[in-house]
Protein backbone atom coordinates (compact mmCIF):
# COMPACT_ATOMS: atom_id res chain seq x y z
CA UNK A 1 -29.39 -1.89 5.83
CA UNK A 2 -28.90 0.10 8.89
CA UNK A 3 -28.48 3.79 7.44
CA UNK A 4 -27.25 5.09 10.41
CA UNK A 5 -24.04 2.64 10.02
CA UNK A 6 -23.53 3.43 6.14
CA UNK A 7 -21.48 6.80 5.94
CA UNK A 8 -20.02 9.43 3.37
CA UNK A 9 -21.67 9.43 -0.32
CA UNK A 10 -23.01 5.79 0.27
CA UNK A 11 -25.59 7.72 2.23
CA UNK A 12 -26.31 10.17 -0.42
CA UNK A 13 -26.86 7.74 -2.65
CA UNK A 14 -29.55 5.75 -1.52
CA UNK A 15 -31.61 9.58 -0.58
CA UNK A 16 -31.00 9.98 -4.41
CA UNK A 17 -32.39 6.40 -5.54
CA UNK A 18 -35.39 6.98 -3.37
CA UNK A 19 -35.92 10.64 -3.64
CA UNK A 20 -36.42 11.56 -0.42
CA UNK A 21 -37.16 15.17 -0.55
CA UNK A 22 -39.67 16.96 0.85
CA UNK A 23 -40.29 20.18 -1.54
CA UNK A 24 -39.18 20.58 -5.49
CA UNK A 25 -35.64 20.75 -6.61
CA UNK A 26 -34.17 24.02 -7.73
CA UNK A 27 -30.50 25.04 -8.87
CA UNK A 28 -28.81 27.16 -7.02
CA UNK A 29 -29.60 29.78 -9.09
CA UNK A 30 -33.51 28.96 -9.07
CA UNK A 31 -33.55 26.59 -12.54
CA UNK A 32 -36.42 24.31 -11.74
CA UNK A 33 -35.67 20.15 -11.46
CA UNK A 34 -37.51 17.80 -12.35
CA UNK A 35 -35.62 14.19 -11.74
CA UNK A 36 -37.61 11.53 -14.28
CA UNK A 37 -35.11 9.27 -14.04
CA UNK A 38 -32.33 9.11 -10.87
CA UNK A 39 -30.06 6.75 -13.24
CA UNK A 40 -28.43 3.33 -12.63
CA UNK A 41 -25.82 3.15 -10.03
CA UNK A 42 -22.69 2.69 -11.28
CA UNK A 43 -21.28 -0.48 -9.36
CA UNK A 44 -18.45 -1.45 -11.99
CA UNK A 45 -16.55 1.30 -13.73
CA UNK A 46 -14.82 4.65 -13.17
CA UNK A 47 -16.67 7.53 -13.34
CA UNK A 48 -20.18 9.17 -11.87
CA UNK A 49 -22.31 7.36 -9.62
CA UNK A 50 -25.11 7.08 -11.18
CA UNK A 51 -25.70 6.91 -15.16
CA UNK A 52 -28.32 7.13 -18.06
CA UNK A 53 -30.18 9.58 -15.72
CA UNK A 54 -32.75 11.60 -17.42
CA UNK A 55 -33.34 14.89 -15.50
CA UNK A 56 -35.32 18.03 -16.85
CA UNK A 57 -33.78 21.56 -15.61
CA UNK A 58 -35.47 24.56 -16.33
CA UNK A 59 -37.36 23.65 -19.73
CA UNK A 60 -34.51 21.33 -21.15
CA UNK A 61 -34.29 17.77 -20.47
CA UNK A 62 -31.50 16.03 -19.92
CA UNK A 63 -30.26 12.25 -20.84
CA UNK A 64 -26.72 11.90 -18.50
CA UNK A 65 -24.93 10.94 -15.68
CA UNK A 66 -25.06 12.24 -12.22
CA UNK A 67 -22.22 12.61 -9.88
CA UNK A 68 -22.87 12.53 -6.01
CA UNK A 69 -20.05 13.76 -3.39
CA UNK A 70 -20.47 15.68 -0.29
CA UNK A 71 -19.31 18.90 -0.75
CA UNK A 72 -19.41 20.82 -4.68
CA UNK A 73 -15.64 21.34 -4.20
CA UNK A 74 -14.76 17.50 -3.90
CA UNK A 75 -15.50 17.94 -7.60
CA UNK A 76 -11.74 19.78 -8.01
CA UNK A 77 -10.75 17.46 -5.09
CA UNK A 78 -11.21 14.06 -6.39
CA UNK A 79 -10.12 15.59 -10.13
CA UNK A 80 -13.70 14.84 -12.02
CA UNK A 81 -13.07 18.20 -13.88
CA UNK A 82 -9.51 16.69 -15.51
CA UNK A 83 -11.47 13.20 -16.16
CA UNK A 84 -13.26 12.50 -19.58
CA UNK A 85 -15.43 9.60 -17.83
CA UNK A 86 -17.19 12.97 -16.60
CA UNK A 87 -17.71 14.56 -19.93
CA UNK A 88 -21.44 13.50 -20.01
CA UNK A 89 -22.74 14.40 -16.00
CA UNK A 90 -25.46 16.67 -16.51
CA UNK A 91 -26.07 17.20 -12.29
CA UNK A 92 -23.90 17.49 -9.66
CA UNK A 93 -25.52 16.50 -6.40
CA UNK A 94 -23.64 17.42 -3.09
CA UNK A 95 -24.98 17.47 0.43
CA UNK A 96 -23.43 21.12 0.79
CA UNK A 97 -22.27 23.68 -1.19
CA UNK A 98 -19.34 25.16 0.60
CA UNK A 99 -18.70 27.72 -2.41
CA UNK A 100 -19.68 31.07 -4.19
CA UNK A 101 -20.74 29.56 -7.87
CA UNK A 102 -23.39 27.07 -8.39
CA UNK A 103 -21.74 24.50 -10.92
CA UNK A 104 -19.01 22.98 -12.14
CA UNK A 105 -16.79 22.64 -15.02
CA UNK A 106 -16.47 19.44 -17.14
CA UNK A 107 -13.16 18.31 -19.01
CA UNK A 108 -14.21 19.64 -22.08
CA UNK A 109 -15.39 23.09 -20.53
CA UNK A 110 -19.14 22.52 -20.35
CA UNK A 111 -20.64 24.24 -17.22
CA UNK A 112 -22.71 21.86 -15.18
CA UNK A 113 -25.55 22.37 -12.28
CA UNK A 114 -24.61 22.12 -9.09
CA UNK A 115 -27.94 20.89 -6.65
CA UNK A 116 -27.10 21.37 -2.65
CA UNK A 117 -29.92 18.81 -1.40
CA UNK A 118 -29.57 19.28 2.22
CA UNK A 119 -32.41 22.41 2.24
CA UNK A 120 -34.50 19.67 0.59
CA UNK A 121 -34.01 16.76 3.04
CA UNK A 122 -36.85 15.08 5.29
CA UNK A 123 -36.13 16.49 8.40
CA UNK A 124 -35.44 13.11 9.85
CA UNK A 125 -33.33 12.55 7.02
CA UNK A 126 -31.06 15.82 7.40
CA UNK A 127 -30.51 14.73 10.73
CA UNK A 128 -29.43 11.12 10.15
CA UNK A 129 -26.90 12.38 7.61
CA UNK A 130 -25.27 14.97 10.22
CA UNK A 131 -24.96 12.42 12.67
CA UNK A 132 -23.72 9.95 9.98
CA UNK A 133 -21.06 12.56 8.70
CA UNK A 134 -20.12 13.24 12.51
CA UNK A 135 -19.49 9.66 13.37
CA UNK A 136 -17.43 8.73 10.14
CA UNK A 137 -15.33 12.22 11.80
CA UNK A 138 -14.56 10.77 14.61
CA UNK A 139 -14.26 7.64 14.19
CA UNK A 140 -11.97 7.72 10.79
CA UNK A 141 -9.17 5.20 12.32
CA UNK A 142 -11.98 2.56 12.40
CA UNK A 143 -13.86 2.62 9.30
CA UNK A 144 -16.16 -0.19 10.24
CA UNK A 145 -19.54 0.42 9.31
CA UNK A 146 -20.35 -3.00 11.47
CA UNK A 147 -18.59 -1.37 15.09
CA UNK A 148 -22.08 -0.72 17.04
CA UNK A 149 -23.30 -3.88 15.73
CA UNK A 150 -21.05 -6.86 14.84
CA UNK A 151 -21.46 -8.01 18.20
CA UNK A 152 -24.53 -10.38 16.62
CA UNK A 153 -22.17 -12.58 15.14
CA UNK A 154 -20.83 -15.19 17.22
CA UNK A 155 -16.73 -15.03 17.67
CA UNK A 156 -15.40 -18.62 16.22
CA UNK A 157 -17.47 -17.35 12.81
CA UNK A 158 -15.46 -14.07 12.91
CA UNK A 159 -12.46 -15.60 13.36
CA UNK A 160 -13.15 -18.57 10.69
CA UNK A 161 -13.54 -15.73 8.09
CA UNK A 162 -10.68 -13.64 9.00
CA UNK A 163 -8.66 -17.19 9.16
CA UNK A 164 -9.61 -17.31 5.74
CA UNK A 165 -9.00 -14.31 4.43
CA UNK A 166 -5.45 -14.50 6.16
CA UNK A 167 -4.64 -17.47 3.70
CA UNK A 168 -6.73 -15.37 0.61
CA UNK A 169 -3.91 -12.55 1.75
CA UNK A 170 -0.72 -15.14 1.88
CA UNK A 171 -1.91 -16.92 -1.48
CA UNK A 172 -1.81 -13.03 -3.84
CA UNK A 173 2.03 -12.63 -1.88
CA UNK A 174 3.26 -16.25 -3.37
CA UNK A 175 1.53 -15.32 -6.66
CA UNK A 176 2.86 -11.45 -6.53
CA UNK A 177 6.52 -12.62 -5.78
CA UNK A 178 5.96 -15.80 -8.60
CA UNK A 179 4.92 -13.16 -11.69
CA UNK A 180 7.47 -10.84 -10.31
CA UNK A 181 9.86 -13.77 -9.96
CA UNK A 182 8.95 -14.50 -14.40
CA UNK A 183 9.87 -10.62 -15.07
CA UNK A 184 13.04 -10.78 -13.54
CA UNK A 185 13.72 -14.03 -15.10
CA UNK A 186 12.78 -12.47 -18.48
CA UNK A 187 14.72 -9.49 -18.52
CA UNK A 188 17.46 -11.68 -17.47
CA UNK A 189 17.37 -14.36 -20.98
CA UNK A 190 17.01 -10.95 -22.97
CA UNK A 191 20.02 -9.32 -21.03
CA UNK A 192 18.80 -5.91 -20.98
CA UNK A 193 18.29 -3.87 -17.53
CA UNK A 194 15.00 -3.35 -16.52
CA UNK A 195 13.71 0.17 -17.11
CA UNK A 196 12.83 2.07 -14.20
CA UNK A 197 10.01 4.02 -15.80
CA UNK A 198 6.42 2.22 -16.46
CA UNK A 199 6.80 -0.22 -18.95
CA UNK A 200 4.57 -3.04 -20.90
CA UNK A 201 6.02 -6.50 -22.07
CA UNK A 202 5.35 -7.77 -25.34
CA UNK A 203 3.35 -10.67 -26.33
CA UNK A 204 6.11 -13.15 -26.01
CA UNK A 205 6.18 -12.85 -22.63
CA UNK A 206 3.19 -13.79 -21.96
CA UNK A 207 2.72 -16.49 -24.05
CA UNK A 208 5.90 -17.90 -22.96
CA UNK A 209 5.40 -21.13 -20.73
CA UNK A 210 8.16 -21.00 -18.17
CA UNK A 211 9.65 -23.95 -16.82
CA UNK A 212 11.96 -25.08 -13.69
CA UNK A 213 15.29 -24.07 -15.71
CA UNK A 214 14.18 -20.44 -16.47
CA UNK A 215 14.52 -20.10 -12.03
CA UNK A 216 17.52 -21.62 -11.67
CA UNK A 217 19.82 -18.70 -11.78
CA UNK A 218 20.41 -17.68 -7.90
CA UNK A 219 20.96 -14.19 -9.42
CA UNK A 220 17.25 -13.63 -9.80
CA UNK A 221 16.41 -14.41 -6.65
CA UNK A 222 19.07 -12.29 -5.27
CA UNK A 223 17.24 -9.37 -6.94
CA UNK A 224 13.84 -10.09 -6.18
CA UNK A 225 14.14 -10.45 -2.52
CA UNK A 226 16.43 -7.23 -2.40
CA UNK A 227 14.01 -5.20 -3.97
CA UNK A 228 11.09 -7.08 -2.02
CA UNK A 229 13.11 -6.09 1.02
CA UNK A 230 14.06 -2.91 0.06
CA UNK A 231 10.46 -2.06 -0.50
CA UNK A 232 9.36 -2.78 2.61
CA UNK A 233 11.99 -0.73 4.06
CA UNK A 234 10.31 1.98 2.73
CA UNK A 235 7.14 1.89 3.80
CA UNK A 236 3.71 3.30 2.34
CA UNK A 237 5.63 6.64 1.67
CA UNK A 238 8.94 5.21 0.51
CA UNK A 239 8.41 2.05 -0.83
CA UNK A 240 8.17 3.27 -4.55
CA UNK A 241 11.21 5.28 -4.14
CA UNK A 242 13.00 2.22 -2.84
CA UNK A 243 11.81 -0.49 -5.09
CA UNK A 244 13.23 2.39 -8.09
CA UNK A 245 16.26 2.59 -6.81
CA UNK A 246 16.75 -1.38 -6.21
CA UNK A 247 15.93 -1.55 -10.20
CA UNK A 248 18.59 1.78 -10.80
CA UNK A 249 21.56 -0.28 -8.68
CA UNK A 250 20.96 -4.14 -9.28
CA UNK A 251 22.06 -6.98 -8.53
CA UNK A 252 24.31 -7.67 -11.67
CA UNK A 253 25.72 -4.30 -10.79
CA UNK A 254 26.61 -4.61 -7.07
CA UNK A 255 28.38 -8.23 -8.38
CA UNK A 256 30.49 -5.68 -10.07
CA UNK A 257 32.18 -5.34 -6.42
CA UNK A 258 31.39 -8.10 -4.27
CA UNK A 259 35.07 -9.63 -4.05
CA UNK A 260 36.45 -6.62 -3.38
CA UNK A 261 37.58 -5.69 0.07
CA UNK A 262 35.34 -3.80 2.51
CA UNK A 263 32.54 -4.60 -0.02
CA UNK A 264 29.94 -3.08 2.56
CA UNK A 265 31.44 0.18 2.20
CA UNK A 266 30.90 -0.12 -1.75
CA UNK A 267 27.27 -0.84 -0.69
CA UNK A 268 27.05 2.06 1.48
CA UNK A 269 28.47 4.62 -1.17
CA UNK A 270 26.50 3.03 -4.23
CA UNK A 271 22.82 3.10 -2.37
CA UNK A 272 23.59 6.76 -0.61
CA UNK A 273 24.68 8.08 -3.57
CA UNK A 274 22.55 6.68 -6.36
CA UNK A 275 19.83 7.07 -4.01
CA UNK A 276 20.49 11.19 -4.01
CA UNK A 277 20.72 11.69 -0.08
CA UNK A 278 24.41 11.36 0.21
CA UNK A 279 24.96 15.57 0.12
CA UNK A 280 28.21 17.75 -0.71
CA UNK A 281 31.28 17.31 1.82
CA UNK A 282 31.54 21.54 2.21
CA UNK A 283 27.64 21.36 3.45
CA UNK A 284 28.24 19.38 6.31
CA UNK A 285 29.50 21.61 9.18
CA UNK A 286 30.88 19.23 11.37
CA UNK A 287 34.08 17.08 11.30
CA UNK A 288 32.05 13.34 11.94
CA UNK A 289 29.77 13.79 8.83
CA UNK A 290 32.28 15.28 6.82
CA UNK A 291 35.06 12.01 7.52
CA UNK A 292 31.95 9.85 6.79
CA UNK A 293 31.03 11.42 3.62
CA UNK A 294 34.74 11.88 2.23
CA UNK A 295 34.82 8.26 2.99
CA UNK A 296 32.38 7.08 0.85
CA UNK A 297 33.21 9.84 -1.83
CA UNK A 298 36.34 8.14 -2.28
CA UNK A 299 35.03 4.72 -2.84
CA UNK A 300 32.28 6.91 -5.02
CA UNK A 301 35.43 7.44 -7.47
CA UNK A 302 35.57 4.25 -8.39
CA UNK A 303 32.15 2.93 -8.58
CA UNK A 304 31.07 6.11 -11.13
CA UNK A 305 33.18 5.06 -14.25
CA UNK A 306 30.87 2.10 -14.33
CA UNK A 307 27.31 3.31 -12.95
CA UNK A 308 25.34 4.45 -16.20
CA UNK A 309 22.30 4.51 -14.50
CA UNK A 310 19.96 7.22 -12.84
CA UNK A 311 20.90 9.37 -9.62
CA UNK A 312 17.70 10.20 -7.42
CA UNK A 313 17.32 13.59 -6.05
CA UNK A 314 16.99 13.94 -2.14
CA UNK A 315 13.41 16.00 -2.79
CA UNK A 316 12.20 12.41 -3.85
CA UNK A 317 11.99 11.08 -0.50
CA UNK A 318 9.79 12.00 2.31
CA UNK A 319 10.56 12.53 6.01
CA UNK A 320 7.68 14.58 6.97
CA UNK A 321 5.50 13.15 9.22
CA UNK A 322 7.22 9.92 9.87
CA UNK A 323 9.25 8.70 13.15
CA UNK A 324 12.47 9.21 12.62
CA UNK A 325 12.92 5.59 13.21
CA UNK A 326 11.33 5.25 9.75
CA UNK A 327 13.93 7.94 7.71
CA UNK A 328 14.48 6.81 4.99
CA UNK A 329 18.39 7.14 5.79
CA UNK A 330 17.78 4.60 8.55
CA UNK A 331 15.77 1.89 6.93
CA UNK A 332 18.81 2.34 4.34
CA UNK A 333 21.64 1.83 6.61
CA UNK A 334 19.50 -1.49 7.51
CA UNK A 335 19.24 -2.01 3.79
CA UNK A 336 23.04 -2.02 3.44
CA UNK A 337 23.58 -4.86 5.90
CA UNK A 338 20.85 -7.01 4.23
CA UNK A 339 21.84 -6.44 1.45
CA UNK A 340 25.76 -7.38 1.92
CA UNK A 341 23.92 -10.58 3.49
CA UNK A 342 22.52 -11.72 0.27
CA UNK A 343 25.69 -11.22 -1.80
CA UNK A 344 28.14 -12.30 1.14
CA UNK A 345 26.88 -14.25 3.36
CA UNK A 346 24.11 -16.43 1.19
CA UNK A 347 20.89 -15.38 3.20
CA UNK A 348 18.82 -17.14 1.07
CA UNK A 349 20.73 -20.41 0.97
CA UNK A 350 20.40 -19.74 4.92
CA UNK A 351 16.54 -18.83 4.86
CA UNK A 352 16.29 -22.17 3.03
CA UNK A 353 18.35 -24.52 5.13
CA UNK A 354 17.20 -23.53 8.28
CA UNK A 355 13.78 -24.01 7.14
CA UNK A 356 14.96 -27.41 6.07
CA UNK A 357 16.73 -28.16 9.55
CA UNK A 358 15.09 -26.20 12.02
CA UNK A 359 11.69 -27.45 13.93
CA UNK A 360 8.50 -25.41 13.50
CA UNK A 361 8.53 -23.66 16.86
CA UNK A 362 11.96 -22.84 16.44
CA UNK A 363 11.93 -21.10 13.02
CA UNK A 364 10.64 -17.67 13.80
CA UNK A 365 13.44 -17.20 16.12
CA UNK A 366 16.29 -18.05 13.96
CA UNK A 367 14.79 -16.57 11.04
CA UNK A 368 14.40 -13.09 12.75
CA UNK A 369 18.35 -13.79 13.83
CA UNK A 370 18.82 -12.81 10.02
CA UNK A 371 16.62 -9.88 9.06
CA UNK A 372 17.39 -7.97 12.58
CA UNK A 373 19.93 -5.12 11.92
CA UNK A 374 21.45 -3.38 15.11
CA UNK A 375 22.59 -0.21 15.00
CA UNK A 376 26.31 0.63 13.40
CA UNK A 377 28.37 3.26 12.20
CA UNK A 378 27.53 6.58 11.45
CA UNK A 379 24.18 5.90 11.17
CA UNK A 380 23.81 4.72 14.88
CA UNK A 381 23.81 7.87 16.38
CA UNK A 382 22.35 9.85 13.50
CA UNK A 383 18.63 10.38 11.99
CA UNK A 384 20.11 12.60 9.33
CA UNK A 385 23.29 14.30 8.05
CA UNK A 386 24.55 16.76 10.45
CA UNK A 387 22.01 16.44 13.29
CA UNK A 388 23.13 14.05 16.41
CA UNK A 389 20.37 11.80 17.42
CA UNK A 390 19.21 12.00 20.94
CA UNK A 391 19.90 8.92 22.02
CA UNK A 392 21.52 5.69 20.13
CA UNK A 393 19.82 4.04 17.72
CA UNK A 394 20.33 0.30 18.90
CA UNK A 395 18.46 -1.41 15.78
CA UNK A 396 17.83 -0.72 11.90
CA UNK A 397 15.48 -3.11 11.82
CA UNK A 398 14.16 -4.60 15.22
CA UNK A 399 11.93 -7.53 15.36
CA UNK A 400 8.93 -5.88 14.53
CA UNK A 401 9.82 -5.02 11.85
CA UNK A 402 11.74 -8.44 10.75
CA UNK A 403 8.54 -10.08 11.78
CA UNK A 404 6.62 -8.47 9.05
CA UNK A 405 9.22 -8.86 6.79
CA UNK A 406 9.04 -13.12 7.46
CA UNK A 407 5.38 -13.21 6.90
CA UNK A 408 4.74 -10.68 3.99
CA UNK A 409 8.47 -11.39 2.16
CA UNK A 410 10.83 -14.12 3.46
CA UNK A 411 7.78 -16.82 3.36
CA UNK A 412 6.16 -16.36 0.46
CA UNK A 413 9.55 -16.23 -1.30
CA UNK A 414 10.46 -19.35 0.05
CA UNK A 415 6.78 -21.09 -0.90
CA UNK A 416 7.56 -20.36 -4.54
CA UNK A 417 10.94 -21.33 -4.14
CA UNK A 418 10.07 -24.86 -2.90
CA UNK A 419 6.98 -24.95 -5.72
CA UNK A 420 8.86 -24.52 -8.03
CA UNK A 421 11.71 -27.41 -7.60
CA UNK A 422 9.07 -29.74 -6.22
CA UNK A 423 9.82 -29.94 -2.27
CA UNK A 424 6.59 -30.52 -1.15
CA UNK A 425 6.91 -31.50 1.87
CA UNK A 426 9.30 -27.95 2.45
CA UNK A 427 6.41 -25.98 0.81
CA UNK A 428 3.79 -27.65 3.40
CA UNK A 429 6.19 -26.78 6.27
CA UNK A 430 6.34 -23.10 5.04
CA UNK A 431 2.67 -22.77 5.00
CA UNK A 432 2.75 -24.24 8.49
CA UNK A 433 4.59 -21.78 9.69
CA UNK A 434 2.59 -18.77 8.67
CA UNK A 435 -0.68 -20.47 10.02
CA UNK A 436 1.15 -20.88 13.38
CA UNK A 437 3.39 -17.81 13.49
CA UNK A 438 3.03 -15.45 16.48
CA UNK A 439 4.54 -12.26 15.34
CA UNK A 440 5.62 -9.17 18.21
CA UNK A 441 4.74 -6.52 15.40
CA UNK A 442 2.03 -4.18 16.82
CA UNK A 443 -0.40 -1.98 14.36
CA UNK A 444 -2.93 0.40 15.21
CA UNK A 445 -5.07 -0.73 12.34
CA UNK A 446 -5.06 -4.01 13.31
CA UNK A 447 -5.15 -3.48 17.04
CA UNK A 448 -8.40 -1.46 16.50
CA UNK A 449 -10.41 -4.04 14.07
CA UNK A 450 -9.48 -6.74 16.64
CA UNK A 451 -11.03 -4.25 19.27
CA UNK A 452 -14.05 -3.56 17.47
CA UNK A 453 -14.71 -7.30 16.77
CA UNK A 454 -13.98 -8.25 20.17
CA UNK A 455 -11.35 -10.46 19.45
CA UNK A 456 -9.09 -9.79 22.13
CA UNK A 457 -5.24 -10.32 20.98
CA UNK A 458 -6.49 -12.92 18.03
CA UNK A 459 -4.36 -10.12 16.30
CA UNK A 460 -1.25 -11.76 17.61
CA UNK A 461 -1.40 -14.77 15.34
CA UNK A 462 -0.31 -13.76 11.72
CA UNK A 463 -2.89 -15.31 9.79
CA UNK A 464 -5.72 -13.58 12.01
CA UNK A 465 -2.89 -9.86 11.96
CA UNK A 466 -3.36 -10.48 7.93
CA UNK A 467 -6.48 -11.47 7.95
CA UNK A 468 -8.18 -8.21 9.57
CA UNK A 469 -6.05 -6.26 6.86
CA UNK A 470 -7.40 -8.40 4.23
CA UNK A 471 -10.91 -7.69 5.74
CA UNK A 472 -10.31 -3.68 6.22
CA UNK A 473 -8.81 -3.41 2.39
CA UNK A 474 -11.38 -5.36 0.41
CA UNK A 475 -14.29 -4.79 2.77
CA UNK A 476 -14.62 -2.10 5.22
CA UNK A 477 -13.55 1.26 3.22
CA UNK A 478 -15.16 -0.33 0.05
CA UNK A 479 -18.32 -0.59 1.87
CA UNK A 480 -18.82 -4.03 0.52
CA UNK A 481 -20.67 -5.01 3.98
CA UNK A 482 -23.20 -7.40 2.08
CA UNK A 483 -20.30 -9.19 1.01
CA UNK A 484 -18.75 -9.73 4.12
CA UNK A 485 -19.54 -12.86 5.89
CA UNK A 486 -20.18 -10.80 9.36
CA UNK A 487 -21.69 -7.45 7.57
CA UNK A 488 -23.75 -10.20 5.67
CA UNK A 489 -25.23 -11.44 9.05
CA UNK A 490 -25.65 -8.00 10.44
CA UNK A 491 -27.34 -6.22 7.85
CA UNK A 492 -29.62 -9.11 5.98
């Protein structure tokens, strides 16, 4: 394998297996080493990097495991000093030691020898790992080991993998939103609310065999695409707090309200509030934020007698470093609509029947006509409480974002949907319709694997858009290049 390409510890690792030094170990404080064994690499479990190592230090030798990072204080960094899987690392090899002591500490307080192997290097060698180190620097968006080379491997077999791998992708969402789908059912025979902390279910559940009847309560579906969209909403940074709070304020519990009057308002207050960023009326200074908040305060009054669940605290969510676009109060003001969509205005029975109705080429249009949420409200000229946005805030949820709602949420919903009552012919259309959906969401990710790969806009078409994240999660930052049909090409 081209070493040059292969980056970070991956590097280290194959000086260690090989040895490649040019004059005798020593400890930082001078303890002669004397490596019998490097160890087996340790390809399947937690823990060191290499183990069953048998190393002599000084007079003593050792039968252990050997840990390999960069730097000696990645060792506090990546938290191998809180981890028992470390207990029994008798070396720790790093490329540089950017600190005062020479070892480290173990879980259970043993001190361990730290060995800086870049005074020991082949000359050639210490040089290919600088330039290594400097190229994963600057190029850390693309994370390719293949980018100086993939060009070897023609473009149809590229995009045949990828293709692939876009359907791999779309297959783990239906069966994600299915198991999810059988919890939710579950929780709903037993009648008990679904705790928001980390649970396990008993044996029953699993060895229960569910059948069509145990999905035929709407109500379940209602929850799990709110909390599938809801998650979304939040994004990498959000999406746990959002997917707790969909499980704090349910569905059963916003069917508390739904025939009352101005039900969106009861959304509003229950999801701001609950949520813990709906402040105090006497902290907002001026007179719009403080009618908008005494607004929902009152309709507060009457949804608290009957909320026994958890209120969020505002310090739960995160704003910093995201486009204000992305606020979390934002992507819940969109929330609120689609939300009052599913209990009011039947989205899902709408999903479904246009599917049912509608031609192919027609769908993505009229499906995005029910995820988009313009601006409204408070909220349309607001990022946060208190502080005027610049300019108006025309959409919630434009059709970026609605088109990667469809694809990751809307259509594998609907797959399992029409699975699991036997429309076949529905479920084939569905499928369709990701393989030939052309979605206007742009990603910098994306945009850059379909660079490196010389693809050109294949990114455009949603299988291919999933199909290079499929490739840059399972393959690219694990490295796995040998088991990548292109890295296979390349670097056998």
């Amino acid at each position: 394998m081209n070493r040059k390409v292969k980056i970070r510890e991956k590097f280290l690792y194959e000086i260690w297996k090989n040895q490649n030094f040019d004059k005798s170990l020593k400890t930082g404080d001078a303890q002669q080493i004397e490596v019998l064994s490097s160890g087996v690499e340790n390809t399947d479990t937690e823990g060191p990097d290499f183990l069953h190592a048998r190393i002599k230090i000084g007079n003593i030798t050792y039968i252990g495991d050997v840990e390999i990072d960069l730097y000696k204080s990645d060792w506090e960094n990546h938290k191998h000093r809180s981890n028992k899987n470390y207990n029994k690392v008798i070396l720790h090899v790093v490329l540089n030691n950017n600190s005062k002591q020479n070892f480290v500490l173990s879980q259970d307080g043993r001190k361990i020898p730290s060995l800086a192997i870049s005074s020991f290097l082949r000359d050639d060698l210490k040089t290919n790992v600088q330039k290594a180190i400097l190229s994963e620097r600057s190029n850390r968006m693309k994370k390719m080991p293949c980018v100086d080379v993939n060009r070897i491997v023609d473009g149809k077999e590229k995009l045949n993998f990828i293709y692939d791998l876009g359907l791999k992708r779309f297959k783990y969402k239906c069966d994600k939103m299915l198991s999810r789908l059988k919890e939710i059912s579950y929780f709903n025979e037993l009648a008990i609310k679904e705790p928001i902390i980390g649970y396990d279910f008993d044996e029953r559940f699993f060895n229960k065999t569910f059948t069509q009847k145990d999905f035929n309560d709407k109500e379940i579906w209602h929850q799990l695409i709110y909390e599938s969209l809801f998650e979304a909403l939040g994004y990498s940074k959000n999406k746990e707090m959002m997917k707790n709070l969909t499980k704090a304020a349910d569905i059963k519990f916003f069917n508390l309200f739904v025939h009352q009057n101005n039900f969106i308002k009861y959304i509003e207050t229950a999801l701001f509030k609950i949520s813990g960023l709906l402040p105090e009326v006497d902290q907002m200074p001026d007179a719009e934020t403080s009618t908008y908040i005494r607004e929902l305060y009152q309709h507060w009054l009457e949804i608290k007698p009957i909320y026994d669940g958890q209120i969020f605290h505002s310090t739960q969510w995160h704003f910093f470093k995201m486009r204000p676009q992305n606020f979390p109060t934002i992507r819940l003001a969109g929330g609120v609509q689609l939300l009052h969509r599913i209990l009011k205005e039947n989205l899902f029975g709408k999903i479904i029947n246009k599917i049912e109705n509608f031609e192919l080429k027609d769908l993505p249009k009229e499906l995005r006509s029910l995820i988009i949420v313009p601006g409204y409200g408070y909220w349309a000229n607001h990022y946060v409480y208190d502080q005027p946005a610049n300019e108006q805030i025309n959409y919630f949820i434009g059709i970026s974002r609605s088109d990667e709602i469809i694809i990751n949420i809307i259509l594998p919903i609907i797959l399992v949907y029409f699975d699991l009552f036997g429309k076949k012919e529905l479920l084939q259309k569905v499928l369709s319709l990701y393989l030939n959906y052309y979605q206007v969401s742009d990603n910098s990710l994306v945009n850059e694997i379909s660079s490196t790969l010389s693809l050109n806009d294949a990114w455009k078409r949603s299988v291919l858009y999933q199909g290079m994240i499929e490739l840059f999660r399972s393959y690219c930052i694990k490295e796995k290049c040998l088991e990548c049909q292109i890295g296979g090409k390349i670097f056998t």
